[in-house]
N, C-alpha and C. Protein backbone atom coordinates (compact mmCIF):
# COMPACT_ATOMS: atom_id res chain seq x y z
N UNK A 1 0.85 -1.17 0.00
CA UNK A 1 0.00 0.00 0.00
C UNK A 1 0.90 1.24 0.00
N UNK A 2 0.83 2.35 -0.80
CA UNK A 2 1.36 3.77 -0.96
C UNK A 2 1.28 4.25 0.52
N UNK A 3 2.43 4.87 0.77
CA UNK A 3 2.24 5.26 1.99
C UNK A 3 2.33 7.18 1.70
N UNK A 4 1.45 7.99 1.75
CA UNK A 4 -0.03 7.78 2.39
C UNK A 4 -1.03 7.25 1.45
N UNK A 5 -2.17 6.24 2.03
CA UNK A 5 -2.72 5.85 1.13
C UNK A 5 -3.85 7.17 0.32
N UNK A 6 -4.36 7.04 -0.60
CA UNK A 6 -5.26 7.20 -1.45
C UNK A 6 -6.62 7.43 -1.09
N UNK A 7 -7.02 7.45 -0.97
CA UNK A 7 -8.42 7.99 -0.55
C UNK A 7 -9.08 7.78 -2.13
N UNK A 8 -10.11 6.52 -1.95
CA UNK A 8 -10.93 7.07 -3.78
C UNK A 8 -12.01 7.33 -3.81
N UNK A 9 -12.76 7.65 -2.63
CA UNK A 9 -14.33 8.34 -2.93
C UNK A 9 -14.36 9.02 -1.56
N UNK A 10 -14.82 10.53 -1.88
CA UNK A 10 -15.72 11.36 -1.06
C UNK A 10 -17.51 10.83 -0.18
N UNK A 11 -17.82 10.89 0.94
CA UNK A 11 -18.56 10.46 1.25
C UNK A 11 -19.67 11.14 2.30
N UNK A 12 -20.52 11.57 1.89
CA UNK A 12 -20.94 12.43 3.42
C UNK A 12 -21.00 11.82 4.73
N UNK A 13 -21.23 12.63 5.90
CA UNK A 13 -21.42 12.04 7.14
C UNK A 13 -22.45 11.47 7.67
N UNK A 14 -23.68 11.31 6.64
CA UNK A 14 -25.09 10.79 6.63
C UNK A 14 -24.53 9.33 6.24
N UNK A 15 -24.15 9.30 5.51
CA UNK A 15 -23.76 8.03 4.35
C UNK A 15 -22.55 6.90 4.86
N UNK A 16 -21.54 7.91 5.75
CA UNK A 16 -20.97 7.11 6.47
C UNK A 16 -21.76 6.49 7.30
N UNK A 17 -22.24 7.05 8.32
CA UNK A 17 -23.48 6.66 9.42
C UNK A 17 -23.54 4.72 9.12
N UNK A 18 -23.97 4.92 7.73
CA UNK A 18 -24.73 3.71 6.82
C UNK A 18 -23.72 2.81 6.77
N UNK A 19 -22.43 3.07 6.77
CA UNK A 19 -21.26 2.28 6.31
C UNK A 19 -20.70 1.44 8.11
N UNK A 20 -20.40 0.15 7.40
CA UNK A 20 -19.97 -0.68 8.12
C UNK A 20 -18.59 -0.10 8.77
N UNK A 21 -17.56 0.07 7.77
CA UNK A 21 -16.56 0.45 8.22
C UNK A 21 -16.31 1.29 7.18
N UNK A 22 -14.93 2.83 7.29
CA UNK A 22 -14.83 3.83 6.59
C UNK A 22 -14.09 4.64 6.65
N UNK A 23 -12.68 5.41 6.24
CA UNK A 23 -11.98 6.08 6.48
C UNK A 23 -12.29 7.24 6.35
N UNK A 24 -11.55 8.07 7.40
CA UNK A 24 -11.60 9.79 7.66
C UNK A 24 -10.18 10.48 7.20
N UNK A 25 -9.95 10.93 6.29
CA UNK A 25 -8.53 11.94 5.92
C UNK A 25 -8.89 13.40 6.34
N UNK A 26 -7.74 14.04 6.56
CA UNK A 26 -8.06 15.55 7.14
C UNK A 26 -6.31 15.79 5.78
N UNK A 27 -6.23 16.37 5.43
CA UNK A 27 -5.34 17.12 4.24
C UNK A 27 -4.51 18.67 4.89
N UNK A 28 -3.72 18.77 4.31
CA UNK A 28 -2.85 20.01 5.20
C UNK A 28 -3.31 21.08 3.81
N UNK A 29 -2.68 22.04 3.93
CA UNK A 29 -2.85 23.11 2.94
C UNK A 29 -2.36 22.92 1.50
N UNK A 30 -1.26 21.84 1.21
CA UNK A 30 -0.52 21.22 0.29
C UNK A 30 -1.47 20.33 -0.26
N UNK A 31 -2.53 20.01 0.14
CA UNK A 31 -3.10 18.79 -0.11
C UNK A 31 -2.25 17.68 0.39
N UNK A 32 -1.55 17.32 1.09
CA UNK A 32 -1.51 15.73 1.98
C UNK A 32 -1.95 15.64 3.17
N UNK A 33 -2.27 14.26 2.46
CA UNK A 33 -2.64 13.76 4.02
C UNK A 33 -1.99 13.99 5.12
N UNK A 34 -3.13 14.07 6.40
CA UNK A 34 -1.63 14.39 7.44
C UNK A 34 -2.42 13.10 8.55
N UNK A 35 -3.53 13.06 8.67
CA UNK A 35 -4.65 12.33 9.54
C UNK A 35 -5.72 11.39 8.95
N UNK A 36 -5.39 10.21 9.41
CA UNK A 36 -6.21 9.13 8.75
C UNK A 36 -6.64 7.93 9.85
N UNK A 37 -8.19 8.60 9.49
CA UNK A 37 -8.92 7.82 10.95
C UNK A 37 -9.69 6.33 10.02
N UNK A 38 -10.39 5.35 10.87
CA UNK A 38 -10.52 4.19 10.48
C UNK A 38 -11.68 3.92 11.50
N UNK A 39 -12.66 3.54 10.18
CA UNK A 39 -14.13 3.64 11.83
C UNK A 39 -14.76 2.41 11.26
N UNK A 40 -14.76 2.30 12.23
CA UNK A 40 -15.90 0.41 12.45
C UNK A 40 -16.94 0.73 13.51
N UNK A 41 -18.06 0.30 13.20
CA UNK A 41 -19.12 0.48 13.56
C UNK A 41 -19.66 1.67 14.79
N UNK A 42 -19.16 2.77 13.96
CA UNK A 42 -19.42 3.94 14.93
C UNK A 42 -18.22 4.41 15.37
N UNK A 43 -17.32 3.60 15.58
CA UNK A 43 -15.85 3.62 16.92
C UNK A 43 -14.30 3.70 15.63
N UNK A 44 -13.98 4.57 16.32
CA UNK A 44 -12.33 4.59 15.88
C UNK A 44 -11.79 3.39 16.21
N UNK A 45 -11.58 2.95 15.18
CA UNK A 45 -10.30 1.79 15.15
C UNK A 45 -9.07 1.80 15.30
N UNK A 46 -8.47 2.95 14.29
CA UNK A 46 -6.82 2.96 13.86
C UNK A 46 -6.99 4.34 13.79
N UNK A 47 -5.59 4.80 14.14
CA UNK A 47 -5.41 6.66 13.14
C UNK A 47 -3.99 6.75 13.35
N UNK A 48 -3.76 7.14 11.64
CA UNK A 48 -2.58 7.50 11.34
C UNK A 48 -1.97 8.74 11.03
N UNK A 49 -1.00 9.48 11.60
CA UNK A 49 -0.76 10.59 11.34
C UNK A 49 0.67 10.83 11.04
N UNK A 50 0.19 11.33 9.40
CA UNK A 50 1.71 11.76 8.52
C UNK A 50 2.37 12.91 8.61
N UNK A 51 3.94 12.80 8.63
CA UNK A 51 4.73 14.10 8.86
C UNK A 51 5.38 13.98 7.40
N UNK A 52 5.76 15.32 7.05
CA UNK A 52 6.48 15.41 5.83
C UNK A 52 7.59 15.65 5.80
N UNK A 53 8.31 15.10 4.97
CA UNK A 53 9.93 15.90 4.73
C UNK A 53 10.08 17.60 3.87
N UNK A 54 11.36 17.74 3.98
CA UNK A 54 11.22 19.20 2.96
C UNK A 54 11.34 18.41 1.53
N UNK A 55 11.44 17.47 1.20
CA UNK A 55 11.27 16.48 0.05
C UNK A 55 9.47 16.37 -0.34
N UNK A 56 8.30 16.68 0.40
CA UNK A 56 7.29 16.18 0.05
C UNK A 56 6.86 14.65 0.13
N UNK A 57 8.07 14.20 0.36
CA UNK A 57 7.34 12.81 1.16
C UNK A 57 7.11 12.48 2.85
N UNK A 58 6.52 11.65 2.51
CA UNK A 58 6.37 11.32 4.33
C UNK A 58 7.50 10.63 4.72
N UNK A 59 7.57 11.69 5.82
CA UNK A 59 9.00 11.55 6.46
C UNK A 59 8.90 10.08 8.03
N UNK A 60 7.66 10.30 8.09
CA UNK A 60 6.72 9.47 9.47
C UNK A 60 5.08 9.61 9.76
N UNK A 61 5.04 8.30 10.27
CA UNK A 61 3.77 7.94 10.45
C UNK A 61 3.61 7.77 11.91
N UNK A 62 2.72 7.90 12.66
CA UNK A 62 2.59 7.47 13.91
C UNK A 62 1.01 6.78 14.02
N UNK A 63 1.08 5.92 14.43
CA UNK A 63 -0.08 4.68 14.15
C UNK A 63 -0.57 4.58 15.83
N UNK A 64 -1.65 4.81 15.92
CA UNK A 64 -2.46 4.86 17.29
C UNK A 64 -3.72 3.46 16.65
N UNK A 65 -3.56 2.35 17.29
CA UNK A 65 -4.26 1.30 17.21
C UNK A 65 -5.30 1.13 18.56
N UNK A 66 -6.40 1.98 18.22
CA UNK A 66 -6.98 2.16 19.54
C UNK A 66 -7.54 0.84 20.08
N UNK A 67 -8.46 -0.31 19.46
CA UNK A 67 -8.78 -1.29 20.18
C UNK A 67 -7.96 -2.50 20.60
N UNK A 68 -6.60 -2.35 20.75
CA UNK A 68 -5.58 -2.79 20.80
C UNK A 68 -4.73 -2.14 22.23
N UNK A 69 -4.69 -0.76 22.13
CA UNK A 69 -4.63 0.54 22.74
C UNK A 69 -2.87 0.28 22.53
N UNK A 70 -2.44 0.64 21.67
CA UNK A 70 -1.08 0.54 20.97
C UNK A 70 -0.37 1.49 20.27
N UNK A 71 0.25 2.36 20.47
CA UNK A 71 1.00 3.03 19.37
C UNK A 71 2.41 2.38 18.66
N UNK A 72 2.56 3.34 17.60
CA UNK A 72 4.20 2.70 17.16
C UNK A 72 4.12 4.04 15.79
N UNK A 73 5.62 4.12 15.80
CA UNK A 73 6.69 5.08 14.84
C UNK A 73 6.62 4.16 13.82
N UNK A 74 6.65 5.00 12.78
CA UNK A 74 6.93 4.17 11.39
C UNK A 74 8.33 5.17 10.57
N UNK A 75 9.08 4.83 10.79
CA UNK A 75 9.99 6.26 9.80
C UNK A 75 10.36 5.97 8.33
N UNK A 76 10.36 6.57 7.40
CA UNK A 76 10.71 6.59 6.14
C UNK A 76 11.64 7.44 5.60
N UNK A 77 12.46 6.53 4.31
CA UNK A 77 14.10 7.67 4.14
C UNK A 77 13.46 8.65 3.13
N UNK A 78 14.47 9.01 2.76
CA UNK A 78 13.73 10.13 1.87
C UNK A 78 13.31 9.63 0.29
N UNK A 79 13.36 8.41 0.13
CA UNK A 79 13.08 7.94 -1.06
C UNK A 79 11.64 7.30 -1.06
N UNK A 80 11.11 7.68 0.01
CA UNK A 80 9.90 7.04 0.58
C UNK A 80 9.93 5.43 1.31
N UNK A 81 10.59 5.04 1.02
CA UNK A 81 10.92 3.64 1.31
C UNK A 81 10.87 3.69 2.87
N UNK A 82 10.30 2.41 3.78
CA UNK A 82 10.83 1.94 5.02
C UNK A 82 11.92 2.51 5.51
N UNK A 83 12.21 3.26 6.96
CA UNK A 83 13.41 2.89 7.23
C UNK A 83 13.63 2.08 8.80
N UNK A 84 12.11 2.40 9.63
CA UNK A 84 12.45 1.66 10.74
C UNK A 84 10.86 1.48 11.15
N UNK A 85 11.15 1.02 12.09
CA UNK A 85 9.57 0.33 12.59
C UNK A 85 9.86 0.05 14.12
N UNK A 86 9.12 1.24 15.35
CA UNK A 86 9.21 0.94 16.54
C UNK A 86 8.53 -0.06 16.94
N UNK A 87 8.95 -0.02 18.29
CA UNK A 87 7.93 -1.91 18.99
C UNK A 87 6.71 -0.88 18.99
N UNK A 88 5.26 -1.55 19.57
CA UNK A 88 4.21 -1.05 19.60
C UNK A 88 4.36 -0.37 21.38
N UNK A 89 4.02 0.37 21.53
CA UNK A 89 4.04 0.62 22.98
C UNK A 89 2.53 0.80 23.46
N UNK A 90 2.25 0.22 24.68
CA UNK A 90 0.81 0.39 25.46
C UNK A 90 0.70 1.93 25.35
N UNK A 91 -0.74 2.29 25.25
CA UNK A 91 -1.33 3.60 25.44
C UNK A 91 -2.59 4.06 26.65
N UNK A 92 -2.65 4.69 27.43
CA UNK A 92 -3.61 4.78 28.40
C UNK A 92 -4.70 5.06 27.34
N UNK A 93 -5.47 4.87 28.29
CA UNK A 93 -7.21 5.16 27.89
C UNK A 93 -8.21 5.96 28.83
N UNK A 94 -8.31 7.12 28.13
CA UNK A 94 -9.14 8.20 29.39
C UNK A 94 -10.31 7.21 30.01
């Protein structure tokens, strides 16, 4: 999968309602992604949030796996490619 992924259809918030499961992107002023939420039946699942390089690629991801309650670093070189992958670390829960 492209890291950040793609987004291929617009959807209202009525229509999500309807949807089993469904992603949320929020876009910076550049147009990229920066926030990418993941909803299953009402409830946040996953959310990922992209940092950029002065290259325009994503420089990092930080992955909040809420029903899991898990985070973890994802870093990428500047060619976009992998470059490391933290352990998952526990996350409190208000």
């Amino acid at each position: 999968m492209p890291v950040p992924p793609k987004l291929s259809r617009e959807i209202t918030k009525s229509a999500a309602q309807s949807e089993t499961a469904y992603l949320i992107g929020q876009y910076d002023k550049d147009g990229r992604l920066i926030d990418l939420k993941a909803m299953g039946g009402g409830a946040l699942i996953k959310e990922s949030v992209y940092s950029y390089g002065p290259n325009g690629k994503v420089k990092e991801e930080v992955v909040t796996m809420v029903t899991q309650k898990k985070k973890q670093v994802i870093k990428y070189n500047d060619d976009g490619s992998q470059a490391s992958v933290s352990p998952s670390v526990s996350i409190a829960t208000p």
